[in-house]
N, C-alpha and C. Protein backbone atom coordinates (compact mmCIF):
# COMPACT_ATOMS: atom_id res chain seq x y z
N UNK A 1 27.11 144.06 124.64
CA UNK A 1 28.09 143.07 125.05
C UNK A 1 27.38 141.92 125.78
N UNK A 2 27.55 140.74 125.09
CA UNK A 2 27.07 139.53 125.92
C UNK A 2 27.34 139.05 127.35
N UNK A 3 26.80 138.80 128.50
CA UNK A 3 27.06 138.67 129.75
C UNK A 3 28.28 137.75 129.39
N UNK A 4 29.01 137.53 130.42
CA UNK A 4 30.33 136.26 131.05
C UNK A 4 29.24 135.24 131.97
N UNK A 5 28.23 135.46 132.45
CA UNK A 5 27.92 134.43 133.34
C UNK A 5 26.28 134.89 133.90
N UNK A 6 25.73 134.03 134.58
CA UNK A 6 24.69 134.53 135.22
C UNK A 6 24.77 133.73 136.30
N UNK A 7 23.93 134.30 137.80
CA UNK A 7 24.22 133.73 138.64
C UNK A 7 22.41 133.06 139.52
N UNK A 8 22.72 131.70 139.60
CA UNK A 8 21.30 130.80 139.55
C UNK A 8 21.25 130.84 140.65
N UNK A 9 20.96 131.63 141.61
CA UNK A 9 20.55 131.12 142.81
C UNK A 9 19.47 130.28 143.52
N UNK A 10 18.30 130.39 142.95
CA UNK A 10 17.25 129.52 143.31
C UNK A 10 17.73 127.82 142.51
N UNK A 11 18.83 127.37 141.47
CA UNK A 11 18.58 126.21 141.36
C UNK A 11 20.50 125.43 142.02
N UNK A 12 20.88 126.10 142.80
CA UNK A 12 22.01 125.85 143.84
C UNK A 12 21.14 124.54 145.31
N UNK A 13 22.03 123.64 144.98
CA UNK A 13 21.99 122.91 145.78
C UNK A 13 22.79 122.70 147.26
N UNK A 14 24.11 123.65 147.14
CA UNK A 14 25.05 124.01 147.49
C UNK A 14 24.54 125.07 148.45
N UNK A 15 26.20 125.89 149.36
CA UNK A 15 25.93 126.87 150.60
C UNK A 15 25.83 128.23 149.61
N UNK A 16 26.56 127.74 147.93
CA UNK A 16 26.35 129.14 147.50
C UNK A 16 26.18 128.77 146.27
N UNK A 17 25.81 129.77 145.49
CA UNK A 17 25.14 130.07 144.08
C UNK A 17 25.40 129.65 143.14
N UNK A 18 24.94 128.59 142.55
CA UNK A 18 25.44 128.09 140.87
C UNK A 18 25.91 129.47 139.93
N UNK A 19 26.75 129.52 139.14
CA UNK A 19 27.28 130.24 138.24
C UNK A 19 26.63 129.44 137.13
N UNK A 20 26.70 130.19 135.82
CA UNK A 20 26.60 129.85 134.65
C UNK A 20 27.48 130.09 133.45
N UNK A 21 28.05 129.53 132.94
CA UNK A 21 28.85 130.49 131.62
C UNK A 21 28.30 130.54 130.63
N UNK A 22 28.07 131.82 129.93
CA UNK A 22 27.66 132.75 129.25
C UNK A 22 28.43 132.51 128.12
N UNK A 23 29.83 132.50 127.90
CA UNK A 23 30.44 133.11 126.74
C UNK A 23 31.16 131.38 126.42
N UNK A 24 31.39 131.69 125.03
CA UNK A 24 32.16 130.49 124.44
C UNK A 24 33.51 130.31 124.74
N UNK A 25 34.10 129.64 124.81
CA UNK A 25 33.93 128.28 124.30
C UNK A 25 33.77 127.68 125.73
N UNK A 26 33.26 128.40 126.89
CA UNK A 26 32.92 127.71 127.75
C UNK A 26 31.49 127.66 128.17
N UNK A 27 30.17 128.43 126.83
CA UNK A 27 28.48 128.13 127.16
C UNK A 27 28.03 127.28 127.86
N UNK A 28 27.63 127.89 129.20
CA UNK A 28 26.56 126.19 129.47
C UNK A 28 26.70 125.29 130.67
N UNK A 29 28.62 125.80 131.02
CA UNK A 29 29.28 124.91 132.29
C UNK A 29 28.66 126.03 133.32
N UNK A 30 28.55 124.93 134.42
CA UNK A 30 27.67 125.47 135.74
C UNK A 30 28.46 124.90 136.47
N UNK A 31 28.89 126.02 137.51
CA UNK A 31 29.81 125.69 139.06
C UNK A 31 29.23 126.31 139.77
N UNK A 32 30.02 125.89 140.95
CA UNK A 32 29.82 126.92 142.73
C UNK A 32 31.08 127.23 143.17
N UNK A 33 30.94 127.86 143.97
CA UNK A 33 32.56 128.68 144.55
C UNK A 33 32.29 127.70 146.13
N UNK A 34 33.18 126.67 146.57
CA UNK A 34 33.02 126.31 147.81
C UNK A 34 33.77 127.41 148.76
N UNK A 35 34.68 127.79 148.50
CA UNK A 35 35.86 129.00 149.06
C UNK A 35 36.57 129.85 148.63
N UNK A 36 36.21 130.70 149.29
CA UNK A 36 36.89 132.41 148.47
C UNK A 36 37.80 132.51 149.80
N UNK A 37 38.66 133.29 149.50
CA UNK A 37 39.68 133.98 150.88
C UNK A 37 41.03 134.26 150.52
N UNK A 38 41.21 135.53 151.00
CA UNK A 38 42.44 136.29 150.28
C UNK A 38 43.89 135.59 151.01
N UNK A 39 44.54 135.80 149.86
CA UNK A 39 45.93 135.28 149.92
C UNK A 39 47.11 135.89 150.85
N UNK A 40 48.11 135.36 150.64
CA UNK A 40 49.06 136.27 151.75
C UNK A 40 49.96 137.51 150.69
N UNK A 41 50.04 138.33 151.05
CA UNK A 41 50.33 139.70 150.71
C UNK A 41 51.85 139.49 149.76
N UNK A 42 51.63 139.80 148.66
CA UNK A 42 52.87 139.99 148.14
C UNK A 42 54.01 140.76 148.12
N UNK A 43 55.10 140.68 147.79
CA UNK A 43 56.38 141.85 147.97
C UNK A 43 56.00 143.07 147.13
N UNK A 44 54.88 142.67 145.87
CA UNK A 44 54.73 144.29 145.49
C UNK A 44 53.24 144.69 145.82
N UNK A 45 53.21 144.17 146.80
CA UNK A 45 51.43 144.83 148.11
C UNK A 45 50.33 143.75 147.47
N UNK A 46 50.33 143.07 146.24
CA UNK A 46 48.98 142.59 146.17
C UNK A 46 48.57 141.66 146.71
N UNK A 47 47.09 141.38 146.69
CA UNK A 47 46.61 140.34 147.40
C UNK A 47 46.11 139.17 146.95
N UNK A 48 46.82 137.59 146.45
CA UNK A 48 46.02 137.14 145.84
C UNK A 48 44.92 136.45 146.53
N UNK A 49 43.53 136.18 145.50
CA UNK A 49 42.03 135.57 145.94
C UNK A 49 42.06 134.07 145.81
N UNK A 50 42.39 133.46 146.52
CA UNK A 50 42.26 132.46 146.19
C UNK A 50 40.80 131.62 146.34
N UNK A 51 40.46 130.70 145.51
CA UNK A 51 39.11 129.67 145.84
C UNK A 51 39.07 128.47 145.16
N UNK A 52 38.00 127.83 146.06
CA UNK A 52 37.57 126.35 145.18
C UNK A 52 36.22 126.25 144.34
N UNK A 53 36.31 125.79 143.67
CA UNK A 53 34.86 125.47 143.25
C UNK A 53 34.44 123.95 142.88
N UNK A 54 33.40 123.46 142.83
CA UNK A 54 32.89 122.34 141.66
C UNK A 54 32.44 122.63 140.75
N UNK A 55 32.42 121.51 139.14
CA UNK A 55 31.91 122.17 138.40
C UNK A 55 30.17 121.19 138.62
N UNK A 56 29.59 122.04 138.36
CA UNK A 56 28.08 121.06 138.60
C UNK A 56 27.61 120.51 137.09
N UNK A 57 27.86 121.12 135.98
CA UNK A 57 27.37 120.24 135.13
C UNK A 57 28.20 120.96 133.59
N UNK A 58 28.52 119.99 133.01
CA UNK A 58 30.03 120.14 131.91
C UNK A 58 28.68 119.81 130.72
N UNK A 59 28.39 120.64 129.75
CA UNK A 59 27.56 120.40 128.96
C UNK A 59 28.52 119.51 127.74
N UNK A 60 27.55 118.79 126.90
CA UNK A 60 28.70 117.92 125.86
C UNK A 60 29.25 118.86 125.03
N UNK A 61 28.65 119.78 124.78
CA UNK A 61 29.12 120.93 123.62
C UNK A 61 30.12 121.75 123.99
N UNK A 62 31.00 121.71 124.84
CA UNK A 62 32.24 121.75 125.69
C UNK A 62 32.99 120.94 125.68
N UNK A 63 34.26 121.13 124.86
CA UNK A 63 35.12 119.98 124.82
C UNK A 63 36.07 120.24 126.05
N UNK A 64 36.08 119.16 126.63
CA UNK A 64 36.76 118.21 127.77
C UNK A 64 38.42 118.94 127.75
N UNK A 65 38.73 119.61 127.23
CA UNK A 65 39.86 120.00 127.17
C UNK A 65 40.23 121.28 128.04
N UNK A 66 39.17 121.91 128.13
CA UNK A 66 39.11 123.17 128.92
C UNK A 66 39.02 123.21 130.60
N UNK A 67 38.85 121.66 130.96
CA UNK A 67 38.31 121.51 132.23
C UNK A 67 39.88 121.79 132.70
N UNK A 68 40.07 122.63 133.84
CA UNK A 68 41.47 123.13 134.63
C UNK A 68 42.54 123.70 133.87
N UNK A 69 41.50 124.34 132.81
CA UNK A 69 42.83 125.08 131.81
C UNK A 69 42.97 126.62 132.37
N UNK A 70 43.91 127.40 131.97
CA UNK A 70 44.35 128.58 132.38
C UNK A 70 43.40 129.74 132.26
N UNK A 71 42.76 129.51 130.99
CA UNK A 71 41.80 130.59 130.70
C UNK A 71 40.28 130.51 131.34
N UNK A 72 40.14 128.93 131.39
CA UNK A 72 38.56 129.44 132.48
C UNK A 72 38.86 129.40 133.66
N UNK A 73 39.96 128.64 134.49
CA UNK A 73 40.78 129.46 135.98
C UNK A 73 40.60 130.91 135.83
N UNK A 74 41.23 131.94 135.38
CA UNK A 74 41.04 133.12 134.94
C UNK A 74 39.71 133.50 134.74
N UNK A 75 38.61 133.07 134.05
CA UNK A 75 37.10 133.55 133.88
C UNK A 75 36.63 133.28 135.09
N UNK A 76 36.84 132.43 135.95
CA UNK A 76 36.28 131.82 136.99
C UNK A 76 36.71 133.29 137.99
N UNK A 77 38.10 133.53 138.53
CA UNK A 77 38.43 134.47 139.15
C UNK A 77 38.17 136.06 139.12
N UNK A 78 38.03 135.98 137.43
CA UNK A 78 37.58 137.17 137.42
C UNK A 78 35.82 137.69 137.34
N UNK A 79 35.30 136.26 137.43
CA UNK A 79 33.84 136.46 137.65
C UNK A 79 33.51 136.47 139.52
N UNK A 80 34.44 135.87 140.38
CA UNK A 80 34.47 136.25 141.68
C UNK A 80 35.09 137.14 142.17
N UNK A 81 35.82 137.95 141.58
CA UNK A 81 35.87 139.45 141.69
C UNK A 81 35.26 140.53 141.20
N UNK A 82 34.39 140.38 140.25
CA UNK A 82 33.32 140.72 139.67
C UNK A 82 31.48 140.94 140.68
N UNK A 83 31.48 139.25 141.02
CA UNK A 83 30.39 139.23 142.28
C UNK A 83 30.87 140.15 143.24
N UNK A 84 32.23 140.24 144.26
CA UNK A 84 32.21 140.94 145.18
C UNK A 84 32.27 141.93 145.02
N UNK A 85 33.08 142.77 144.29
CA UNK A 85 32.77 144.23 144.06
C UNK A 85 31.06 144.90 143.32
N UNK A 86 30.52 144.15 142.68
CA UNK A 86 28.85 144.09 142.92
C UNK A 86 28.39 144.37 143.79
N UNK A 87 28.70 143.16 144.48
CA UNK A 87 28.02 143.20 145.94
C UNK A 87 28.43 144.13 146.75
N UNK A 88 29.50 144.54 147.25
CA UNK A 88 30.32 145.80 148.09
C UNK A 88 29.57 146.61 146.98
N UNK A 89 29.58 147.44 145.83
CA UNK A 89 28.54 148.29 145.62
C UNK A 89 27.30 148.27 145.95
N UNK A 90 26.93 147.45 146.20
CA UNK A 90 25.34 147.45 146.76
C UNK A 90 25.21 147.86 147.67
N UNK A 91 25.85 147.18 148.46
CA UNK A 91 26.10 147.93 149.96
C UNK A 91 26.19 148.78 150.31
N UNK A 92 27.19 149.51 149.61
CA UNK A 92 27.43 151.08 149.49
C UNK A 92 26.29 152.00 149.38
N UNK A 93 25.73 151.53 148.11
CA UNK A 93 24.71 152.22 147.79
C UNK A 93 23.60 152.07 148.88
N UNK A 94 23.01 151.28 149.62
CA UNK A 94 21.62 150.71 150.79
C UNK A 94 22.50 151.47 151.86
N UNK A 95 23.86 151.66 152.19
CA UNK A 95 24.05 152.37 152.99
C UNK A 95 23.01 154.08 153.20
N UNK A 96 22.87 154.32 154.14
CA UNK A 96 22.12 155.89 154.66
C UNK A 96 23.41 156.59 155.31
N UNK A 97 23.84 157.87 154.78
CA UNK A 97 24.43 159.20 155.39
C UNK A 97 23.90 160.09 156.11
N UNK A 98 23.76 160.04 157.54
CA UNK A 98 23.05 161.01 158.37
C UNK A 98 23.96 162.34 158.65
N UNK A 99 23.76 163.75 158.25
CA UNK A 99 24.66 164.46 158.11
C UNK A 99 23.53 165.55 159.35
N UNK A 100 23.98 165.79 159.82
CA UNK A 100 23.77 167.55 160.67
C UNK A 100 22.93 168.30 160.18
């Protein structure tokens, strides 16, 4: 299965990490997440994530049509829920259990 994204950290100019997209029809577009932070609690318990991003560079082979459309909103969100639960596994895992 082909990645959704890769994440550039050494070429971020930004407080956080260029993204990359991986998959079509969005190959090639590069953003940053300026703000992540969870939403206010819904009537059936969930929480939505809300964030901002920029996009840093819209390749031409990307038609202009996709910029603030529903489906890469959606790739976008579900690739920053993707990073954090990564990351919270990592953690998990570098965590040490000192047992008796």
């Amino acid at each position: 299965m082909e990645p959704m994204y890769t994440i550039l950290d050494e070429d971020s100019d930004s407080d956080t990490a260029k993204i990359r997209l991986d998959v079509d029809p969005y190959k090639g577009i590069l953003y940053h997440y300026n703000t992540i932070q969870l939403g206010d609690e819904k009537e059936d318990g969930s929480v939505p994530l809300k964030y901002t991003y920029d996009i840093d560079f819209w390749p031409d082979s990307v038609d202009e049509s996709h910029a603030k459309s529903a489906k890469l909103e959606k790739l976008m969100g579900d690739i920053v829920v993707a990073i954090i639960i990564e990351k919270e596994n990592e953690t998990r895992n570098n965590d040490t259990i000192i047992s008796d």
